[in-house]
N, C-alpha and C. Protein backbone atom coordinates (compact mmCIF):
# COMPACT_ATOMS: atom_id res chain seq x y z
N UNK A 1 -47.04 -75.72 48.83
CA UNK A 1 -46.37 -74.50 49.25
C UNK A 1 -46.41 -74.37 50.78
N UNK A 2 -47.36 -74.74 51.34
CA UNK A 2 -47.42 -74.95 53.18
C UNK A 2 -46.87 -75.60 53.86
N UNK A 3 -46.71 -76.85 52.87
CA UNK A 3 -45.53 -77.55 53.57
C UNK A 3 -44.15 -77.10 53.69
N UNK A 4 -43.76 -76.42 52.44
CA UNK A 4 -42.57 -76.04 52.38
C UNK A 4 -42.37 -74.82 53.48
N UNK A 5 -43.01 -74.11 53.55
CA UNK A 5 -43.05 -72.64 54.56
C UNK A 5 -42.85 -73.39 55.80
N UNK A 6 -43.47 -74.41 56.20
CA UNK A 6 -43.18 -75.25 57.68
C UNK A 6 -41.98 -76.31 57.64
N UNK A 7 -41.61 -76.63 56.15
CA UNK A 7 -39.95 -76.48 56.55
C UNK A 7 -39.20 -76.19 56.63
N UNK A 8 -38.88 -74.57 55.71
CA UNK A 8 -38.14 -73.92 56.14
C UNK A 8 -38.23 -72.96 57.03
N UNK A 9 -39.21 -72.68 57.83
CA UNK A 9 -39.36 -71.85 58.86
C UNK A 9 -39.75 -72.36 59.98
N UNK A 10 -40.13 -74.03 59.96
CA UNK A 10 -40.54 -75.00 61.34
C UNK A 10 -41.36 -74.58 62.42
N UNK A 11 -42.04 -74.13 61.50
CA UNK A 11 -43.86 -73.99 62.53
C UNK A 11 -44.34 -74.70 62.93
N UNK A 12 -44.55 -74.71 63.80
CA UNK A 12 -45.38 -75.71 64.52
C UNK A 12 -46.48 -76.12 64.20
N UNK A 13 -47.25 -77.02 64.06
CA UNK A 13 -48.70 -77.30 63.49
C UNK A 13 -49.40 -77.48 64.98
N UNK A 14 -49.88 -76.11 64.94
CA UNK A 14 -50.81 -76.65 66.34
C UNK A 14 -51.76 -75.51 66.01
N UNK A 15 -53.27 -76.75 66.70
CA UNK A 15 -54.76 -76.06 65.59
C UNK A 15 -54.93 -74.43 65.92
N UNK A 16 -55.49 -73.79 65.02
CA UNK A 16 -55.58 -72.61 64.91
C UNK A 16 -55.06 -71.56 65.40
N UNK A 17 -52.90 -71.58 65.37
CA UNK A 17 -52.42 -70.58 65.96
C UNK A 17 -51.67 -70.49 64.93
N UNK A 18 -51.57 -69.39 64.34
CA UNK A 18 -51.02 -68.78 63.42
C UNK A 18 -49.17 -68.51 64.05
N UNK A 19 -47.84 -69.21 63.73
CA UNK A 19 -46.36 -68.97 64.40
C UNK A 19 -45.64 -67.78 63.24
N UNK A 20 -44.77 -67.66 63.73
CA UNK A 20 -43.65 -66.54 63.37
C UNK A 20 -42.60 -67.61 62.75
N UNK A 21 -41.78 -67.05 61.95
CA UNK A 21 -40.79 -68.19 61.62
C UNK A 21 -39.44 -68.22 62.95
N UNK A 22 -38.96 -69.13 63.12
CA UNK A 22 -38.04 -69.38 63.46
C UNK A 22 -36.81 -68.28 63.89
N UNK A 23 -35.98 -67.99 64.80
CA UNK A 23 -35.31 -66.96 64.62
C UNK A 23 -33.87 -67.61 63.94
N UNK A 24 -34.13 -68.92 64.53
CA UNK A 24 -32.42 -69.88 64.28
C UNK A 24 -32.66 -70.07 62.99
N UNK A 25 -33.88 -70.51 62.83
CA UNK A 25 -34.21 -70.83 60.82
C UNK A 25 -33.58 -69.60 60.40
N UNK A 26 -34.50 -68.78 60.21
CA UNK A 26 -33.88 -67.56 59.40
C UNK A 26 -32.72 -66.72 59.11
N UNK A 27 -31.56 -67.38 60.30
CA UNK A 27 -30.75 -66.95 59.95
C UNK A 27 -29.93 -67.85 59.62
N UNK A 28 -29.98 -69.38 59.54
CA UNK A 28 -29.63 -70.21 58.81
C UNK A 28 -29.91 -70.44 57.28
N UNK A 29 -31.17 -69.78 57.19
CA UNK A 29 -31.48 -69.56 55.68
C UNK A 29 -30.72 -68.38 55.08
N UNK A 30 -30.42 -67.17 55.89
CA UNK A 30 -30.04 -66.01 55.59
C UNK A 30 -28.15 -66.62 55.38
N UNK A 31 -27.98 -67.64 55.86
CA UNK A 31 -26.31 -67.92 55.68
C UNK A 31 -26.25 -68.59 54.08
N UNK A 32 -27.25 -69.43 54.41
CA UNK A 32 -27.14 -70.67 53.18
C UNK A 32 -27.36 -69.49 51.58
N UNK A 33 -28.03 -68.30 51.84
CA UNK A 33 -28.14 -67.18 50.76
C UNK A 33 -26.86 -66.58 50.41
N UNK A 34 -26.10 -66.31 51.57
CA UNK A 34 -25.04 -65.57 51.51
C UNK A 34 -23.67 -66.42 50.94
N UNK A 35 -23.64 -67.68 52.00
CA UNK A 35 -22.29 -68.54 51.83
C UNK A 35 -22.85 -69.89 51.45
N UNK A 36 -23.08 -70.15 50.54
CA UNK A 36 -24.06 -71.63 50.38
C UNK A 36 -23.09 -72.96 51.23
N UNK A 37 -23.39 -73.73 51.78
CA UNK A 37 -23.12 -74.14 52.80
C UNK A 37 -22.32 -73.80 54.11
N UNK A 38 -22.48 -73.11 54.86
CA UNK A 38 -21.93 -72.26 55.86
C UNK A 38 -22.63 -72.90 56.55
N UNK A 39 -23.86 -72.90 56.97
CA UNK A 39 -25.12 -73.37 58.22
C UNK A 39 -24.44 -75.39 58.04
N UNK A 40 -24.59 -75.77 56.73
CA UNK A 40 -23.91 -77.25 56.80
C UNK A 40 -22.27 -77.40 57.74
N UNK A 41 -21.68 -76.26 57.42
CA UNK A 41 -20.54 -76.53 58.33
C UNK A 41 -20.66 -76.42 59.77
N UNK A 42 -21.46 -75.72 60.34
CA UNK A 42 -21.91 -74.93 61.39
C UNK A 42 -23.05 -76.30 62.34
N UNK A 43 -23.58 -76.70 61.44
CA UNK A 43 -24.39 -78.28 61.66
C UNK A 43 -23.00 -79.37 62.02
N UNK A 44 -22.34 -79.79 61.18
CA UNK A 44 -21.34 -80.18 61.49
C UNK A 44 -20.36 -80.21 62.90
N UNK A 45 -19.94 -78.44 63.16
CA UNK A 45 -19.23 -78.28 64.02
C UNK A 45 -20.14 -78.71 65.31
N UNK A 46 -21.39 -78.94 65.91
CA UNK A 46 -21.97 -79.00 66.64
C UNK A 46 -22.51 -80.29 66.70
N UNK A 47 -21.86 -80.99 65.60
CA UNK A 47 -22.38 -82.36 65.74
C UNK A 47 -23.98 -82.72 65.53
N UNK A 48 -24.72 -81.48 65.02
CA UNK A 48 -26.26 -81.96 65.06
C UNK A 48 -26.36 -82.01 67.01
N UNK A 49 -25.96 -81.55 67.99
CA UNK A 49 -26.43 -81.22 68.99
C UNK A 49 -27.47 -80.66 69.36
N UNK A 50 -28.48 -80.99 70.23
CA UNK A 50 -29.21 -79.87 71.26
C UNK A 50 -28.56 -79.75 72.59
N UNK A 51 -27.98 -78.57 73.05
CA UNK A 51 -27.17 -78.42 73.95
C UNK A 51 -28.23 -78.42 75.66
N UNK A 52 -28.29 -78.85 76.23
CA UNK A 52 -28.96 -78.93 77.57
C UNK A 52 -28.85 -77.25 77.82
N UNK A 53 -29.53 -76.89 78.82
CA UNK A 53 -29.82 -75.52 79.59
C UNK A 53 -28.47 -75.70 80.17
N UNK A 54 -27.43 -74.13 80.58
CA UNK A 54 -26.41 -74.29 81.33
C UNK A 54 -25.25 -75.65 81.21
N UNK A 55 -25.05 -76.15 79.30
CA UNK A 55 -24.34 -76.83 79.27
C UNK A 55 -23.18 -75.97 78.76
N UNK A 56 -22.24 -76.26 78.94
CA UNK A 56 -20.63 -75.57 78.68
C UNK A 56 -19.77 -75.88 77.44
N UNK A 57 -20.78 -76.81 76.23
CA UNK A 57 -20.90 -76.87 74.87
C UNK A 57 -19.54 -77.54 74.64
N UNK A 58 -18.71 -78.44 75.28
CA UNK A 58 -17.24 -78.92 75.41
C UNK A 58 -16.23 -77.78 75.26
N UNK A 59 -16.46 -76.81 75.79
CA UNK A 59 -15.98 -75.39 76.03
C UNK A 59 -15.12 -75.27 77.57
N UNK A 60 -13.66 -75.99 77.38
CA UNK A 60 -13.17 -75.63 78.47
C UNK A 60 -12.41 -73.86 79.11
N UNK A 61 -12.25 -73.72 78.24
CA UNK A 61 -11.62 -72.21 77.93
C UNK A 61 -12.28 -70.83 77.29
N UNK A 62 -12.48 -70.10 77.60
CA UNK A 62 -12.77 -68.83 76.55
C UNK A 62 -11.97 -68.46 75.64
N UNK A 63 -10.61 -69.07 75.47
CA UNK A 63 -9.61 -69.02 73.91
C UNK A 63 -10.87 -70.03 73.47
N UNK A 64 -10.79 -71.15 73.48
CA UNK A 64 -11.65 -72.44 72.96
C UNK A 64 -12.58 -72.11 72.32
N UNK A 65 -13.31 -71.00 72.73
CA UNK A 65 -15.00 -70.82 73.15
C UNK A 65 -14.65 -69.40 71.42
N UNK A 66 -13.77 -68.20 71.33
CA UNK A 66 -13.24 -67.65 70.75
C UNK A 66 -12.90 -68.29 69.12
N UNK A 67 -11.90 -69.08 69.48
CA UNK A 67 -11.20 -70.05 68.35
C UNK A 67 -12.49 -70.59 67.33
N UNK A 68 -13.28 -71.99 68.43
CA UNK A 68 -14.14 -72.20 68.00
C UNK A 68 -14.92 -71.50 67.08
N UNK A 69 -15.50 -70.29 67.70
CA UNK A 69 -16.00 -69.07 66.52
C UNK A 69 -15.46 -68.15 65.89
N UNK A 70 -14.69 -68.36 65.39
CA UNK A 70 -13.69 -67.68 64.78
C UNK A 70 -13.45 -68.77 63.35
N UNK A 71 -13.54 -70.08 63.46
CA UNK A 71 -12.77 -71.55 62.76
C UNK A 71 -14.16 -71.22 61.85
N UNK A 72 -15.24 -71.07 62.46
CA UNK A 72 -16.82 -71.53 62.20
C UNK A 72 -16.92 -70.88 60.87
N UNK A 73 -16.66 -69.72 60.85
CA UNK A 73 -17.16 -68.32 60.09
C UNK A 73 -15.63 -67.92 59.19
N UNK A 74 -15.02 -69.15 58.94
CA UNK A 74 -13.58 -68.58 57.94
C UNK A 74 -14.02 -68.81 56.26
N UNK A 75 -14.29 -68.02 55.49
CA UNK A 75 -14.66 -68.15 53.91
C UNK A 75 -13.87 -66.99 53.03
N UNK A 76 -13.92 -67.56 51.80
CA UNK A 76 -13.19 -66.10 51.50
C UNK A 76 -14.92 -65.74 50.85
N UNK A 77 -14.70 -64.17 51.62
CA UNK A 77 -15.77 -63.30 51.16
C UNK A 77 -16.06 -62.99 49.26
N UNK A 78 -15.70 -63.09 48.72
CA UNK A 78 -15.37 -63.02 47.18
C UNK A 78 -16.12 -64.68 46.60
N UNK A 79 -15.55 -65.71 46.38
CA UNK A 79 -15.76 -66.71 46.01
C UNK A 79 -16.92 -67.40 46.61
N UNK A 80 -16.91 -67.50 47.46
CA UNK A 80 -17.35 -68.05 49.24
C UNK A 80 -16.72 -69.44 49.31
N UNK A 81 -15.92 -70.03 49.01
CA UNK A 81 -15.37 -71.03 49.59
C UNK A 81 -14.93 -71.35 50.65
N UNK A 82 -15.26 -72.38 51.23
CA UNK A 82 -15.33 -72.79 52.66
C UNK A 82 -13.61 -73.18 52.53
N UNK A 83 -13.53 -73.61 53.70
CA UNK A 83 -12.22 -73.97 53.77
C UNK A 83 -11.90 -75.21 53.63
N UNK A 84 -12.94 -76.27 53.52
CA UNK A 84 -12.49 -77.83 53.02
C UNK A 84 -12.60 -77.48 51.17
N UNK A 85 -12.82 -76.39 50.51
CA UNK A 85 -13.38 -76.42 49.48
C UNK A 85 -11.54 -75.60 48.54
N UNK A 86 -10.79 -75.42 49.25
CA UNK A 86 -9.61 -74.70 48.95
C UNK A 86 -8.40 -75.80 49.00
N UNK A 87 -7.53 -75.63 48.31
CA UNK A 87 -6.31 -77.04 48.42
C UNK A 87 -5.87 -77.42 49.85
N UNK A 88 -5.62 -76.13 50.72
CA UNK A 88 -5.21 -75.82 52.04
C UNK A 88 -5.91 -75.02 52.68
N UNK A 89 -6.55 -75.33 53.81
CA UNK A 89 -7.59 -74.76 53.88
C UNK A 89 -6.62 -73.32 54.85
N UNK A 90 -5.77 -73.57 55.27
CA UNK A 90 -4.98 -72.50 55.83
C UNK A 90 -4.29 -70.81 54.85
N UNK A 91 -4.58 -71.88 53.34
CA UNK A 91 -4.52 -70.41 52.53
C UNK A 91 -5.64 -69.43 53.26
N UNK A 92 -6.43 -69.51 53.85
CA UNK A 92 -7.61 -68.74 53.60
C UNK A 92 -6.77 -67.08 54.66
N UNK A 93 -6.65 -66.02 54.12
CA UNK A 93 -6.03 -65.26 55.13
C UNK A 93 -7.00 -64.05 55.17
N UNK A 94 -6.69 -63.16 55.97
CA UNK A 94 -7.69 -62.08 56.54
C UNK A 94 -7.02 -60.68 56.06
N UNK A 95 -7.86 -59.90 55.77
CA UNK A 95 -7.70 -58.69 55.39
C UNK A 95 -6.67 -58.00 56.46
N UNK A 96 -6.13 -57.46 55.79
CA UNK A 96 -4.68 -57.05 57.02
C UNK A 96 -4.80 -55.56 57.37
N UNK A 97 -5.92 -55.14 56.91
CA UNK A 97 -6.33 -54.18 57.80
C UNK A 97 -7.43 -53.74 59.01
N UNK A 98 -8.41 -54.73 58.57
CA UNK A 98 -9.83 -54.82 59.20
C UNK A 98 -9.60 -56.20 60.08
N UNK A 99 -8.68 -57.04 59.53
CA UNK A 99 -8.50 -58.62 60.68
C UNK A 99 -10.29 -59.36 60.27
N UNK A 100 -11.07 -59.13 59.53
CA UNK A 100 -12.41 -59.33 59.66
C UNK A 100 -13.09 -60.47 58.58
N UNK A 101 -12.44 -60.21 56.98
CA UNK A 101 -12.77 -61.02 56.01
C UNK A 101 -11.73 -61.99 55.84
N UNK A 102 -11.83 -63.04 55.02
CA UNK A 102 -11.13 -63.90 54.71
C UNK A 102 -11.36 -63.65 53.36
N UNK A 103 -10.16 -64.24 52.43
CA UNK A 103 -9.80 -64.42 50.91
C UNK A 103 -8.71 -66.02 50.58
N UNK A 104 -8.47 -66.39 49.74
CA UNK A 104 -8.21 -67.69 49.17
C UNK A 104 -7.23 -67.15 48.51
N UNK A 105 -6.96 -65.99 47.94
CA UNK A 105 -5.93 -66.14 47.57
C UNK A 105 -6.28 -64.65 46.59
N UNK A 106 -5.03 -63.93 46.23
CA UNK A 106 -5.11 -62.40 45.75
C UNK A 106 -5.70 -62.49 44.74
N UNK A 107 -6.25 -63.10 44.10
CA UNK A 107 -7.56 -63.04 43.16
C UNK A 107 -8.46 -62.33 43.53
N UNK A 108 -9.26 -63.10 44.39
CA UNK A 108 -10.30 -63.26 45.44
C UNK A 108 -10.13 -61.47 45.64
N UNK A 109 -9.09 -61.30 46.53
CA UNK A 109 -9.03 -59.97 46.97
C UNK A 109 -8.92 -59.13 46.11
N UNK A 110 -8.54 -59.07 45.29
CA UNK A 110 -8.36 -57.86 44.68
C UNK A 110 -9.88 -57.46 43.78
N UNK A 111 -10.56 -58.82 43.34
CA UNK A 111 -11.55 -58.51 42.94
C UNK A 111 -12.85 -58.28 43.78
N UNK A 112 -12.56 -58.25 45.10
CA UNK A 112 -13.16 -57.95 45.92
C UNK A 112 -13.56 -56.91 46.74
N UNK A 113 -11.82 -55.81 46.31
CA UNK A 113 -11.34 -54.74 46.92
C UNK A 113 -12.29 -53.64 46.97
N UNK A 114 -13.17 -53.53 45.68
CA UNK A 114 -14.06 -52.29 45.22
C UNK A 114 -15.22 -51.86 46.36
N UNK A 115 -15.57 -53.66 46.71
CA UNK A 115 -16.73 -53.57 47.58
C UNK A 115 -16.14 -53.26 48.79
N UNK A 116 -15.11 -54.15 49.20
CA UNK A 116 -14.82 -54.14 50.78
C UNK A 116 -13.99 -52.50 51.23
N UNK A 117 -13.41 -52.32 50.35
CA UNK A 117 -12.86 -50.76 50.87
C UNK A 117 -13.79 -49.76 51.60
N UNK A 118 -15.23 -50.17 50.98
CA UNK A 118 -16.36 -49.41 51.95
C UNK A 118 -16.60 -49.49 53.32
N UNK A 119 -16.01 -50.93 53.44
CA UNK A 119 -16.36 -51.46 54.75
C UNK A 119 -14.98 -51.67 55.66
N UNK A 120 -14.12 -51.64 55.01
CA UNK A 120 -12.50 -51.50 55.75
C UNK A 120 -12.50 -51.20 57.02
N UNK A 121 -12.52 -50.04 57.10
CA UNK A 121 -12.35 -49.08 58.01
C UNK A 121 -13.22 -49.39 59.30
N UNK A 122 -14.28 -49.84 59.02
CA UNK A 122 -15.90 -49.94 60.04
C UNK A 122 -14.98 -50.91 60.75
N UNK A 123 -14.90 -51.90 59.79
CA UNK A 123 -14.70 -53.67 60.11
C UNK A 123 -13.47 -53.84 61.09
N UNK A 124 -12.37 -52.64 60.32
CA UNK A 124 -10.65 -52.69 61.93
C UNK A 124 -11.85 -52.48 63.15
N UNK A 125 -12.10 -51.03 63.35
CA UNK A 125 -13.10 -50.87 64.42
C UNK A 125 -13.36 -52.02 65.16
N UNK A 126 -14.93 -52.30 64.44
CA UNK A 126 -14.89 -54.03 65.01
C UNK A 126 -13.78 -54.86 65.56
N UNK A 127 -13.20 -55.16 64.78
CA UNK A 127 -11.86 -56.11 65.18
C UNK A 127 -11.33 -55.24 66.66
N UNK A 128 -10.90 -54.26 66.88
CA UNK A 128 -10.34 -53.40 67.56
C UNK A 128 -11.36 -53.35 68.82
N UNK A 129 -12.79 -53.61 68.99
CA UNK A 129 -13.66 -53.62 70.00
C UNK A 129 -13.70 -55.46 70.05
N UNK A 130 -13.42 -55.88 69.36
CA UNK A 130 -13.42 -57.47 70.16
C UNK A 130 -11.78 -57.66 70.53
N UNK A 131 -10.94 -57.17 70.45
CA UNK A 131 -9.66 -57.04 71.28
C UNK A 131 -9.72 -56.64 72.52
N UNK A 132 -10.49 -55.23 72.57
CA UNK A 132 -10.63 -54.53 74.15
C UNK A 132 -11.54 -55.60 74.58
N UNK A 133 -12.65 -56.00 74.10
CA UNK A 133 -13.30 -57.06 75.43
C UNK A 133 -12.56 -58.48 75.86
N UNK A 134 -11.84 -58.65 74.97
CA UNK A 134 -10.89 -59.76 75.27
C UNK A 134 -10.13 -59.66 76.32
N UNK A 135 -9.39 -58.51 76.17
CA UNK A 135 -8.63 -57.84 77.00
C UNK A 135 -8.95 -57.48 78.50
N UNK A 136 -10.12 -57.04 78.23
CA UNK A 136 -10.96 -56.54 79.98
C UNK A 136 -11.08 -57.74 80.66
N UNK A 137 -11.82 -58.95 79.67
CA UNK A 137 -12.18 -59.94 80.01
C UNK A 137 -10.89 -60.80 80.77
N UNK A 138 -10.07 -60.91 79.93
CA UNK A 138 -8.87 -61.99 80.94
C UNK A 138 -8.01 -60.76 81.84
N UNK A 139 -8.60 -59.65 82.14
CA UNK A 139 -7.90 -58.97 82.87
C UNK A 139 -6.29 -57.78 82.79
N UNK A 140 -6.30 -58.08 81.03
CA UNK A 140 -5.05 -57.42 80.75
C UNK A 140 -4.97 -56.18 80.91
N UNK A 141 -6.30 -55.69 80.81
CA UNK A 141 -6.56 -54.68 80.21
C UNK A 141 -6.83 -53.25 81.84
N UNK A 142 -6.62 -54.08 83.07
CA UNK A 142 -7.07 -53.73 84.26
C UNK A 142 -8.50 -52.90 84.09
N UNK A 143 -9.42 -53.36 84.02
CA UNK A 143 -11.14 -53.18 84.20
C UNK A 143 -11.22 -54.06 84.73
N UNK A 144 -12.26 -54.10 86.02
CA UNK A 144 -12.96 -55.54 86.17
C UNK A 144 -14.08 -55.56 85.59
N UNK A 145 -14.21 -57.00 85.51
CA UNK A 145 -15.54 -57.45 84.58
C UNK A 145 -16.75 -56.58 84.95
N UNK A 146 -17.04 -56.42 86.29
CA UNK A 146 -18.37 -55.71 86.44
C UNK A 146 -18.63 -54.35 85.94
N UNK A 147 -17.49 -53.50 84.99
CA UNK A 147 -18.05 -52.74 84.70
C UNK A 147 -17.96 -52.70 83.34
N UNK A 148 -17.76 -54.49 82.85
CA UNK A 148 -18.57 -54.15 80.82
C UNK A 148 -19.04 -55.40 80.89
N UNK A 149 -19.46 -56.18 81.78
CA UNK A 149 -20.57 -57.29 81.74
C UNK A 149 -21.66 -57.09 80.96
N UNK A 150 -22.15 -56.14 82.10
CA UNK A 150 -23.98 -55.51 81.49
C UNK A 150 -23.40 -55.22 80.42
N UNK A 151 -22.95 -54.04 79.64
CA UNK A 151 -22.41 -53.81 78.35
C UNK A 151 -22.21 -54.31 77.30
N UNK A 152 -21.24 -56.01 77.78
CA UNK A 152 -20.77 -56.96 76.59
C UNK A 152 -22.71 -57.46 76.90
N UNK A 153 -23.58 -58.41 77.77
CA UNK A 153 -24.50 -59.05 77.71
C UNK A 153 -25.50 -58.21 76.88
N UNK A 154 -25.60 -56.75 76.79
CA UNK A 154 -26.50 -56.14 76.38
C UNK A 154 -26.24 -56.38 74.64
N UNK A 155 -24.95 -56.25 73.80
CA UNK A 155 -24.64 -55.80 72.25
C UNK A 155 -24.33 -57.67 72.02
N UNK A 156 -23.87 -58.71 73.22
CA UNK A 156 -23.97 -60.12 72.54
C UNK A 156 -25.05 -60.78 73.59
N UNK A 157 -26.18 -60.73 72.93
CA UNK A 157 -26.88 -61.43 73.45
C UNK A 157 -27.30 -62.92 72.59
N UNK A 158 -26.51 -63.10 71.37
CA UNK A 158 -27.58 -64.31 71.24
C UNK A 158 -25.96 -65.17 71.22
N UNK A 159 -26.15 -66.38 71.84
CA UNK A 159 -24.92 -67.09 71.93
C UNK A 159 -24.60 -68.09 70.42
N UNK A 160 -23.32 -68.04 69.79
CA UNK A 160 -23.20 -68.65 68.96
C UNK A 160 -23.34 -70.29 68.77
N UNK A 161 -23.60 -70.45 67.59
CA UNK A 161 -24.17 -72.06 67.10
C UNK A 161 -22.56 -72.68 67.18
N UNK A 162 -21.78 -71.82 66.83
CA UNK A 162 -20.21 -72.45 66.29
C UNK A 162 -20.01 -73.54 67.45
N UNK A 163 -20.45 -73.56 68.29
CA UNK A 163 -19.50 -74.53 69.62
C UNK A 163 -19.61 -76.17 69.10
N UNK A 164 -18.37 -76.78 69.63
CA UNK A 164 -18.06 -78.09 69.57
C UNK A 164 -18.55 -78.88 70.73
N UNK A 165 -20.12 -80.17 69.74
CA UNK A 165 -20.67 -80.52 71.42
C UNK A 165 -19.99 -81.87 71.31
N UNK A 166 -19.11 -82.15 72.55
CA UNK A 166 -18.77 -83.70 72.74
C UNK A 166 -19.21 -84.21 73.67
């Protein structure tokens, strides 16, 4: 059983210091619960990388950087099928009100509808606050960056796994 706790939580074995689990483990475990292979695709997209300090993750663009995480995290919420796991993986389409979940096809959704209607509404929101930072960000939106930097760095602080390392 100790062994297993130090592999899925990758403690360190060093003499008499009691570690915390992992923060990257746990929420790789917390995916593989939710979407059973999600963290395998996510391994994948990164090639099994360790990215250097201040590397730019083959991230020429912030569409790129966007896309990339956006491609990472496409399932239909209902089934959980990944998108190599569907005939086309382009069936997979998004709730057309929230922009937030994915579905495979009106099955999926409709038997899905009961739960997600709770969350509809929250989820446009969302969608609707990663538009405005998009927006500020390439300047459409006339803000300059310095006044939702601190703001965006403070609510995204942990940088996503999704990136493509070449």
């Amino acid at each position: 059983e100790g062994s297993r706790d130090r592999r899925l939580y990758h403690i360190r074995d060093e003499p008499g210091t009691a570690r915390a689990p992992d923060v990257d483990s746990l929420g790789f475990q917390a995916m593989d619960r939710n979407v059973p292979g999600l963290s395998h695709v996510i391994l994948q997209n990164t090639h099994g990388c360790l990215f250097p300090s201040g590397s730019d993750f083959g991230i020429r663009t912030y569409f790129d950087m966007f896309q990339k995480m956006e491609d990472t995290f496409k399932f239909c919420v209902e089934c959980k099928k990944l998108p190599d796991a569907v005939p086309d993986p382009k069936s997979l389409r998004r709730c057309k009100r929230c922009q937030n979940v994915y579905y495979c096809g009106v099955a999926c959704q409709r038997a899905n509808w009961p739960q997600h209607k709770k969350f509809c509404k929250k989820l446009k929101l969302v969608a609707l606050d990663r538009l405005v930072e998009w927006l500020i960000f390439t300047g459409e939106l006339g803000v300059s960056p310095g006044t939702w930097l601190p703001y965006l760095s403070t609510r995204h602080s942990v940088l996503p796994v999704s990136l493509t390392c070449r």
